[in-house]
N, C-alpha and C. Protein backbone atom coordinates (compact mmCIF):
# COMPACT_ATOMS: atom_id res chain seq x y z
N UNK A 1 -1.44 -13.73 8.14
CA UNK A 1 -1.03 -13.04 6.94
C UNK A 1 -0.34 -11.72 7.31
N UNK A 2 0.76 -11.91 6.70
CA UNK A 2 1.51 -10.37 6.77
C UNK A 2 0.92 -8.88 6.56
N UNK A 3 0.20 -9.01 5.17
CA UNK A 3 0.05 -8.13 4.81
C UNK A 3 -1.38 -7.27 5.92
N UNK A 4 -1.91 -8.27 6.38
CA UNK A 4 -3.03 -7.74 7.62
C UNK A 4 -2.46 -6.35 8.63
N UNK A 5 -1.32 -6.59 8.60
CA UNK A 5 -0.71 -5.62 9.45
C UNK A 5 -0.97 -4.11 9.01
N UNK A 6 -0.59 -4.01 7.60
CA UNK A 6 -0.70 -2.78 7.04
C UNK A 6 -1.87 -2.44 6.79
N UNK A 7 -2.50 -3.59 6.41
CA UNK A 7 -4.23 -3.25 6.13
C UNK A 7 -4.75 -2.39 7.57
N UNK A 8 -4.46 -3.05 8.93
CA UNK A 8 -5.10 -2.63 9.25
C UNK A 8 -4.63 -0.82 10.29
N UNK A 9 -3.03 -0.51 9.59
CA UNK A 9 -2.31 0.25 10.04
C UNK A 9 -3.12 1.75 8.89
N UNK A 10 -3.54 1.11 7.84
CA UNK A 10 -4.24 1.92 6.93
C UNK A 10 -5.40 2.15 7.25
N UNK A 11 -6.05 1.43 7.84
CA UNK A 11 -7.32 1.79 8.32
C UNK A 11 -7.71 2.22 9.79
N UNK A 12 -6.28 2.30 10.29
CA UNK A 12 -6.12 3.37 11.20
C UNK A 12 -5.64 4.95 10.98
N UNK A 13 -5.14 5.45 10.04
CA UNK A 13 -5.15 6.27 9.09
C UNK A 13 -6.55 6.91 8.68
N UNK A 14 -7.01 6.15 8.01
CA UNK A 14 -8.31 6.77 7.50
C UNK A 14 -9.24 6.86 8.56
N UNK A 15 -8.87 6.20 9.59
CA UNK A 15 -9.92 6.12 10.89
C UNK A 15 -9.57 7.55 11.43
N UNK A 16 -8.04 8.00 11.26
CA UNK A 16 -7.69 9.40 12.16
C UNK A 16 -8.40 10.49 10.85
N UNK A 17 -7.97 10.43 10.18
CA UNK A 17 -8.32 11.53 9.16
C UNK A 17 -9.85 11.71 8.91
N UNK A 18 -10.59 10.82 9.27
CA UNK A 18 -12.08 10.69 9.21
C UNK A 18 -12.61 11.54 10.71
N UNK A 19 -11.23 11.09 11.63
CA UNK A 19 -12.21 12.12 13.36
C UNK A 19 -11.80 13.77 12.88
N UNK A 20 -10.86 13.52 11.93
CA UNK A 20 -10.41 15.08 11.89
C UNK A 20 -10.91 16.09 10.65
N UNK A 21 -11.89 15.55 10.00
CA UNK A 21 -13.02 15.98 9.01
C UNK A 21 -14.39 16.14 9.75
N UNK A 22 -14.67 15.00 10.73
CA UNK A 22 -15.72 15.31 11.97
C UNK A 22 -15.07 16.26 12.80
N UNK A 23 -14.51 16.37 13.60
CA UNK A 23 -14.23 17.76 14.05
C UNK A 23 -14.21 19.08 13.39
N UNK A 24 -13.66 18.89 12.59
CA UNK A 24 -13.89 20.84 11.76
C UNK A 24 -15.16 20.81 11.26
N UNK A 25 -15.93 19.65 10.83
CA UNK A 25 -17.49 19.97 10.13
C UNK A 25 -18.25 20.31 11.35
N UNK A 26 -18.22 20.10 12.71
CA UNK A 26 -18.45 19.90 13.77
C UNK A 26 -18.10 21.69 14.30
N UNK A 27 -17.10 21.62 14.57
CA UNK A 27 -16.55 22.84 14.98
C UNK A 27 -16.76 24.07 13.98
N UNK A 28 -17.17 24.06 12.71
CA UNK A 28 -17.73 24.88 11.77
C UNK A 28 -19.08 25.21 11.42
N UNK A 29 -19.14 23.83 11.63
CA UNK A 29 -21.18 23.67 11.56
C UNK A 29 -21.24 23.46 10.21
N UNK A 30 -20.58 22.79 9.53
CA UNK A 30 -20.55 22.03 8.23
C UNK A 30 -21.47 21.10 7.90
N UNK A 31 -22.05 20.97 7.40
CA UNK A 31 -22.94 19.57 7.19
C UNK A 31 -22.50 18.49 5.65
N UNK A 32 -22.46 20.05 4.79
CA UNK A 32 -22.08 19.11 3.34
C UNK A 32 -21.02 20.33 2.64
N UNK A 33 -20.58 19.92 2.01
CA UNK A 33 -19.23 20.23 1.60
C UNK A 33 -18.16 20.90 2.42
N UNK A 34 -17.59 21.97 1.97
CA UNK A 34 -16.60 22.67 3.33
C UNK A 34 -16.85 23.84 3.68
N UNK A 35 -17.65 24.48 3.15
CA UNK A 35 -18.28 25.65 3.59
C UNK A 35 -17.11 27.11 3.51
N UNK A 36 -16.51 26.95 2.61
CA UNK A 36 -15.50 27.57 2.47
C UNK A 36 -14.04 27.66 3.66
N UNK A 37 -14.27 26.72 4.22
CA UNK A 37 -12.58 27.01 5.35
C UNK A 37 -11.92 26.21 5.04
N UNK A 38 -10.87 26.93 5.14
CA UNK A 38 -9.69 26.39 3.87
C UNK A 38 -8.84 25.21 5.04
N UNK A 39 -9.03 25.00 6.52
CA UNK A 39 -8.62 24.13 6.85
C UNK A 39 -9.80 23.27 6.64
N UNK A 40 -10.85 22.99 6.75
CA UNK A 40 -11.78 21.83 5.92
C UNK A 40 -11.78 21.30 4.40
N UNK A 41 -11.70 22.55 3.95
CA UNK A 41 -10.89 21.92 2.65
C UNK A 41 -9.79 20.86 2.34
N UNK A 42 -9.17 21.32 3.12
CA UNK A 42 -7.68 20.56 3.31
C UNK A 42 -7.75 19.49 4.01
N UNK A 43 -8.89 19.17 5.20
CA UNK A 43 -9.01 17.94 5.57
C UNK A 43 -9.29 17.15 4.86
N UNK A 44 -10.25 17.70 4.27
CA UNK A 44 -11.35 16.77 2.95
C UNK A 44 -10.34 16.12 2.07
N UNK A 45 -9.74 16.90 1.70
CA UNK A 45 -8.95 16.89 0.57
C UNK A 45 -7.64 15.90 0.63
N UNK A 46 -6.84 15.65 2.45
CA UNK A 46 -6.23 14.28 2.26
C UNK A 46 -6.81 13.39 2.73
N UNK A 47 -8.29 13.22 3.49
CA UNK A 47 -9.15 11.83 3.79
C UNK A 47 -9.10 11.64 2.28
N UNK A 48 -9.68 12.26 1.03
CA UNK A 48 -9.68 12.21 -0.06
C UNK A 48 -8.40 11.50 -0.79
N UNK A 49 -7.13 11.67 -0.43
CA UNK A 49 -6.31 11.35 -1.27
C UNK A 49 -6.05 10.03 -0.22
N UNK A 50 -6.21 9.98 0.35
CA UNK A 50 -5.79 8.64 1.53
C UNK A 50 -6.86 7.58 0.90
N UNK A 51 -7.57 7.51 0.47
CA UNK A 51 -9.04 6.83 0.17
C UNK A 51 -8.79 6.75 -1.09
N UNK A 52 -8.28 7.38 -2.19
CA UNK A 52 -7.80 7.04 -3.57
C UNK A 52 -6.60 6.41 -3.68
N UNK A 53 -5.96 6.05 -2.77
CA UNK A 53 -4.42 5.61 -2.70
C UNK A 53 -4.32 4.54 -1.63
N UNK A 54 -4.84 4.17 -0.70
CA UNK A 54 -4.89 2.95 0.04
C UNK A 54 -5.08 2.03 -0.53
N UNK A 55 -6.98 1.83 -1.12
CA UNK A 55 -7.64 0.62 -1.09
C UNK A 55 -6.84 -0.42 -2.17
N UNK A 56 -6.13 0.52 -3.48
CA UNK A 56 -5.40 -0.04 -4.28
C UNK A 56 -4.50 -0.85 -3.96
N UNK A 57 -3.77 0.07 -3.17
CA UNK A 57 -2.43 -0.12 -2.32
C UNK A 57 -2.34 -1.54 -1.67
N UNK A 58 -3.20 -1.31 -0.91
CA UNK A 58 -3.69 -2.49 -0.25
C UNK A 58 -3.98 -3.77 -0.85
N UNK A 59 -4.51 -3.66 -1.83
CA UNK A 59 -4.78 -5.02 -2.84
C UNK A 59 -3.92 -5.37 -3.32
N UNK A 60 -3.05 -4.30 -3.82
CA UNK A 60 -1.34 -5.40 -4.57
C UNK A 60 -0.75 -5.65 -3.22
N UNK A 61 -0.76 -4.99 -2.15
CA UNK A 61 -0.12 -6.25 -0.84
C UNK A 61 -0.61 -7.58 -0.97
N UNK A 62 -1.84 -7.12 -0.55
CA UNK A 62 -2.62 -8.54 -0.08
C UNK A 62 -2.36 -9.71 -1.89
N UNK A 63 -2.09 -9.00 -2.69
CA UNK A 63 -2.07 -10.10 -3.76
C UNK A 63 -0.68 -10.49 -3.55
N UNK A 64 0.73 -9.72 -3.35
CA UNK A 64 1.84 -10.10 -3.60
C UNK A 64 2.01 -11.21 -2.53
N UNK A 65 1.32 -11.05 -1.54
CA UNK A 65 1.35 -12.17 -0.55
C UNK A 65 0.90 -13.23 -1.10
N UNK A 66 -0.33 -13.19 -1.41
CA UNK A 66 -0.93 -14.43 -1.92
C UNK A 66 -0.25 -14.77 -3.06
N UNK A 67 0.83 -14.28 -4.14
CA UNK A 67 1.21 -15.14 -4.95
C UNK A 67 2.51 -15.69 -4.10
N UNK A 68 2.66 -15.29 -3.44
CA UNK A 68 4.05 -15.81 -2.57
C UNK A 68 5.10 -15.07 -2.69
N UNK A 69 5.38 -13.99 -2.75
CA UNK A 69 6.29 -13.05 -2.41
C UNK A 69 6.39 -13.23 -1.18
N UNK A 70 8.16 -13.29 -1.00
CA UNK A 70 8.59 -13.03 0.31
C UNK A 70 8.38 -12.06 1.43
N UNK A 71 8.13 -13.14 2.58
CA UNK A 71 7.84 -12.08 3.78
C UNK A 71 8.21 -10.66 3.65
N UNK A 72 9.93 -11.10 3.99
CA UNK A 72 10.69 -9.60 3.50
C UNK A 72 10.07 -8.80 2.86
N UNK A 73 10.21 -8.94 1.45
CA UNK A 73 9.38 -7.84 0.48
C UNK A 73 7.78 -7.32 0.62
N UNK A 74 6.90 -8.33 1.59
CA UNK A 74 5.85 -7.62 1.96
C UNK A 74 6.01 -6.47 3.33
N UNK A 75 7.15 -6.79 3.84
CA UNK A 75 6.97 -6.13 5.23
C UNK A 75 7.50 -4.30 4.61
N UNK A 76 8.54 -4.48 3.36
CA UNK A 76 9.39 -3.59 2.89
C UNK A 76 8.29 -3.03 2.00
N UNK A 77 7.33 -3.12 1.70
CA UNK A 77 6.51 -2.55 0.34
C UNK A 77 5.04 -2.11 1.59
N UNK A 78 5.04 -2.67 2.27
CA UNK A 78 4.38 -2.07 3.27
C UNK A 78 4.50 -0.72 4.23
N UNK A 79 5.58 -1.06 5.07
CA UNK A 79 6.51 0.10 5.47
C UNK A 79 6.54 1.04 4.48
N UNK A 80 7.14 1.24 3.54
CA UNK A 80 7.58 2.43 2.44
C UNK A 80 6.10 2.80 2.24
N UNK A 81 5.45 2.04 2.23
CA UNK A 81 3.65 3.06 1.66
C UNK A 81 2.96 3.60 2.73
N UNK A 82 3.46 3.03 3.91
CA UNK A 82 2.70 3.78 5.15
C UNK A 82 3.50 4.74 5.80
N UNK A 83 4.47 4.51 5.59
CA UNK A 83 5.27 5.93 5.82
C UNK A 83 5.14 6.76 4.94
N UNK A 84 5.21 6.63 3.83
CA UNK A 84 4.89 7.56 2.46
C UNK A 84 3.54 8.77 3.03
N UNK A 85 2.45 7.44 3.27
CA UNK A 85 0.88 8.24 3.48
C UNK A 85 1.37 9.22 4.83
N UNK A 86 2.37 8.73 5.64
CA UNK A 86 2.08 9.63 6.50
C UNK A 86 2.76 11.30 6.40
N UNK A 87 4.04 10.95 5.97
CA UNK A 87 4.17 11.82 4.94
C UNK A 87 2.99 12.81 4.39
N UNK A 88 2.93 12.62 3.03
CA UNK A 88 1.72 12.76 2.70
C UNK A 88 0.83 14.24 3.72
N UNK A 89 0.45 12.67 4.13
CA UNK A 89 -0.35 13.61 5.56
C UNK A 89 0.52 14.86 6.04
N UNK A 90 1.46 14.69 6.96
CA UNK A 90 1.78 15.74 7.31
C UNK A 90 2.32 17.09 6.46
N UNK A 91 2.75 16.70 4.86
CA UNK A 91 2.85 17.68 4.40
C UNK A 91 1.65 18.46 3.57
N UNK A 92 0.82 17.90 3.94
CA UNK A 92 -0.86 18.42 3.06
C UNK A 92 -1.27 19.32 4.35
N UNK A 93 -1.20 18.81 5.50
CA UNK A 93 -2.30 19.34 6.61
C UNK A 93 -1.23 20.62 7.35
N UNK A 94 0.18 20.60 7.22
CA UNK A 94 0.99 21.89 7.74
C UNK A 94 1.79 22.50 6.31
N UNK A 95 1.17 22.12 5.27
CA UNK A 95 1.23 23.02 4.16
C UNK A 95 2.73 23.31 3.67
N UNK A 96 3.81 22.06 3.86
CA UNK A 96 5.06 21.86 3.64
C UNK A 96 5.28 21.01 2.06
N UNK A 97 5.58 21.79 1.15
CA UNK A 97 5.58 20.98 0.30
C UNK A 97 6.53 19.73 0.33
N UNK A 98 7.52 20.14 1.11
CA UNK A 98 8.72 18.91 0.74
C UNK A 98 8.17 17.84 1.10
N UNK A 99 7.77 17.86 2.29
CA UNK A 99 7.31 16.97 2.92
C UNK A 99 6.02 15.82 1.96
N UNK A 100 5.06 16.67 1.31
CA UNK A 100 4.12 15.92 0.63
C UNK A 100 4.61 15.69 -0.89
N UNK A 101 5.33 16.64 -0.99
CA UNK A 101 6.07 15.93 -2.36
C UNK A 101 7.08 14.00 -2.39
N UNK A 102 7.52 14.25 -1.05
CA UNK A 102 8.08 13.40 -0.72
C UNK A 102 7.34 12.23 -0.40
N UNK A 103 6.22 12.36 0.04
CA UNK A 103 5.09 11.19 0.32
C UNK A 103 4.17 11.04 -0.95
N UNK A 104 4.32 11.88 -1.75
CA UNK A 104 3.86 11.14 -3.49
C UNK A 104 4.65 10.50 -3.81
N UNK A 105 6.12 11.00 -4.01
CA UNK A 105 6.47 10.02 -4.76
C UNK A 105 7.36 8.54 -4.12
N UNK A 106 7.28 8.77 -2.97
CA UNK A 106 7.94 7.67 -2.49
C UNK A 106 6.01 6.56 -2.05
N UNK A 107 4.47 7.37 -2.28
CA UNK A 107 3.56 6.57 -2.53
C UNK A 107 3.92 5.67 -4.08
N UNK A 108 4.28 6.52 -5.03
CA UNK A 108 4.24 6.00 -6.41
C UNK A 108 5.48 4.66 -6.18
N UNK A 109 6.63 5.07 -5.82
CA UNK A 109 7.70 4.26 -5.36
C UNK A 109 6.86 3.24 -4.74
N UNK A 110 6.36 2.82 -3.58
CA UNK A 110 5.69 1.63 -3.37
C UNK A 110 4.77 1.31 -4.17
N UNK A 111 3.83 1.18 -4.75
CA UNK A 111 2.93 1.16 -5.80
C UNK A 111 3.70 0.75 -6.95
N UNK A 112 4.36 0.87 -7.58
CA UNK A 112 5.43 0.62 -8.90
C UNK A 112 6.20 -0.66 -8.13
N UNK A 113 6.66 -0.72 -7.07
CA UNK A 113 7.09 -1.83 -6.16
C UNK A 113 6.73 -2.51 -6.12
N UNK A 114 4.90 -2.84 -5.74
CA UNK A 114 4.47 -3.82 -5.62
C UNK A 114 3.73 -4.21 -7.02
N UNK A 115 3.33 -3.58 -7.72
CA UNK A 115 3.41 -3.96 -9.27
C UNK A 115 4.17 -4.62 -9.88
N UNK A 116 5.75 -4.51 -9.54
CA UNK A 116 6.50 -4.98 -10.14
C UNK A 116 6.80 -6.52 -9.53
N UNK A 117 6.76 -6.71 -8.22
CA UNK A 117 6.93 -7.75 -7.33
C UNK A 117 5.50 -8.73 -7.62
N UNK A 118 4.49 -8.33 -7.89
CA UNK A 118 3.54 -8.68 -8.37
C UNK A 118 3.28 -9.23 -9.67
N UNK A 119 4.14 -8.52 -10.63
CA UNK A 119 4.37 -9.35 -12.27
C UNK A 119 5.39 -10.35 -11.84
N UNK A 120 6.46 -10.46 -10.83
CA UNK A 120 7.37 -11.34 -10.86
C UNK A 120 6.79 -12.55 -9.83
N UNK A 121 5.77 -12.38 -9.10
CA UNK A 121 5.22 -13.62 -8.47
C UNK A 121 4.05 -14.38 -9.05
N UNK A 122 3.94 -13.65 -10.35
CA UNK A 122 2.08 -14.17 -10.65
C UNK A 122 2.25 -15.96 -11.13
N UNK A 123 1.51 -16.26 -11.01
CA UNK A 123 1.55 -17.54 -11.63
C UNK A 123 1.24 -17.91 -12.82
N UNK A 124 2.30 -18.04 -13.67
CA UNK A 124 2.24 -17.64 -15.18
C UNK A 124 1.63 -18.98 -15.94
N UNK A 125 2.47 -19.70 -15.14
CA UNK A 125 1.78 -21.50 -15.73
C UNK A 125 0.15 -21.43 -15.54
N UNK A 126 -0.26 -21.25 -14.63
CA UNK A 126 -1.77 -21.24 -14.34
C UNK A 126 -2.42 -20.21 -15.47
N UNK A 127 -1.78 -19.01 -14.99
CA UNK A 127 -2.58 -17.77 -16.28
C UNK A 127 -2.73 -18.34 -17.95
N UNK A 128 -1.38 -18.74 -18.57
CA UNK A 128 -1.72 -19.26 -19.78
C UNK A 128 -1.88 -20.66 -19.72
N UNK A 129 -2.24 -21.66 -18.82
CA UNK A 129 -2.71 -22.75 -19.13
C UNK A 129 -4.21 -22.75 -19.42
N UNK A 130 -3.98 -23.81 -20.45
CA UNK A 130 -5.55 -23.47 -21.24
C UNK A 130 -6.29 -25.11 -20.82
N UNK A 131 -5.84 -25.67 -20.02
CA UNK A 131 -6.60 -26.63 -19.30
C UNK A 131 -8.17 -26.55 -18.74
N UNK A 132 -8.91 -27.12 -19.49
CA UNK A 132 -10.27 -26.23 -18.28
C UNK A 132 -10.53 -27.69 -17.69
């Protein structure tokens, strides 16, 4: 399956952003929340947005595949969201807005992508057939 690729390119992502919330809680002596440092904050805060925006993400892949959307369009709706997050990332953690402005909305851009590729692959005969 195609979409495995990104799944597990995302959960290398959250795997980095997770050593780098253990390190500053670590290097601060943090245990539970952030203890006021505003670079722990900020870690927290895109493991946080990476973790509200993947798992979704991830499910309209893995569905657009399974209704049969083309390779192509999974490899292209993939790419654009993991570059997006990284994005993202780098403009949250060096405090560049362009940069994370640019990885919202080109996240929303994939997301609206695969939504849309997703209403056009569903299987409509099956959904309203009233056969039981």
């Amino acid at each position: 399956m195609v979409s495995s690729l990104y799944i597990v390119f995302s959960a290398l992502i959250l795997f980095k952003l997770s050593l780098e919330v253990i390190k500053l809680r670590t290097q601060y002596q943090v245990t539970y929340g952030d203890g006021g440092f505003c670079e722990l904050q900020t870690a927290l805060r895109v493991q946080s947005n990476a973790i509200e925006y993947i798992p979704i993400s991830m499910l309209l892949l893995l569905m657009m595949e399974m209704n049969g959307a083309p390779v192509w369009a999974i490899h292209l709706c993939g790419l654009i969201f993991i570059i997006a997050r990284i994005f993202h990332y780098f403009g949250l953690k060096h405090r560049e807005r362009t940069w994370r402005h640019f990885g919202q909305i080109t996240t929303y851009s994939s997301m609206i992508l695969m939504i849309l590729v997703n209403i056009y692959y569903l299987p409509w005969i099956q959904i309203f057939s009233f056969d039981l």
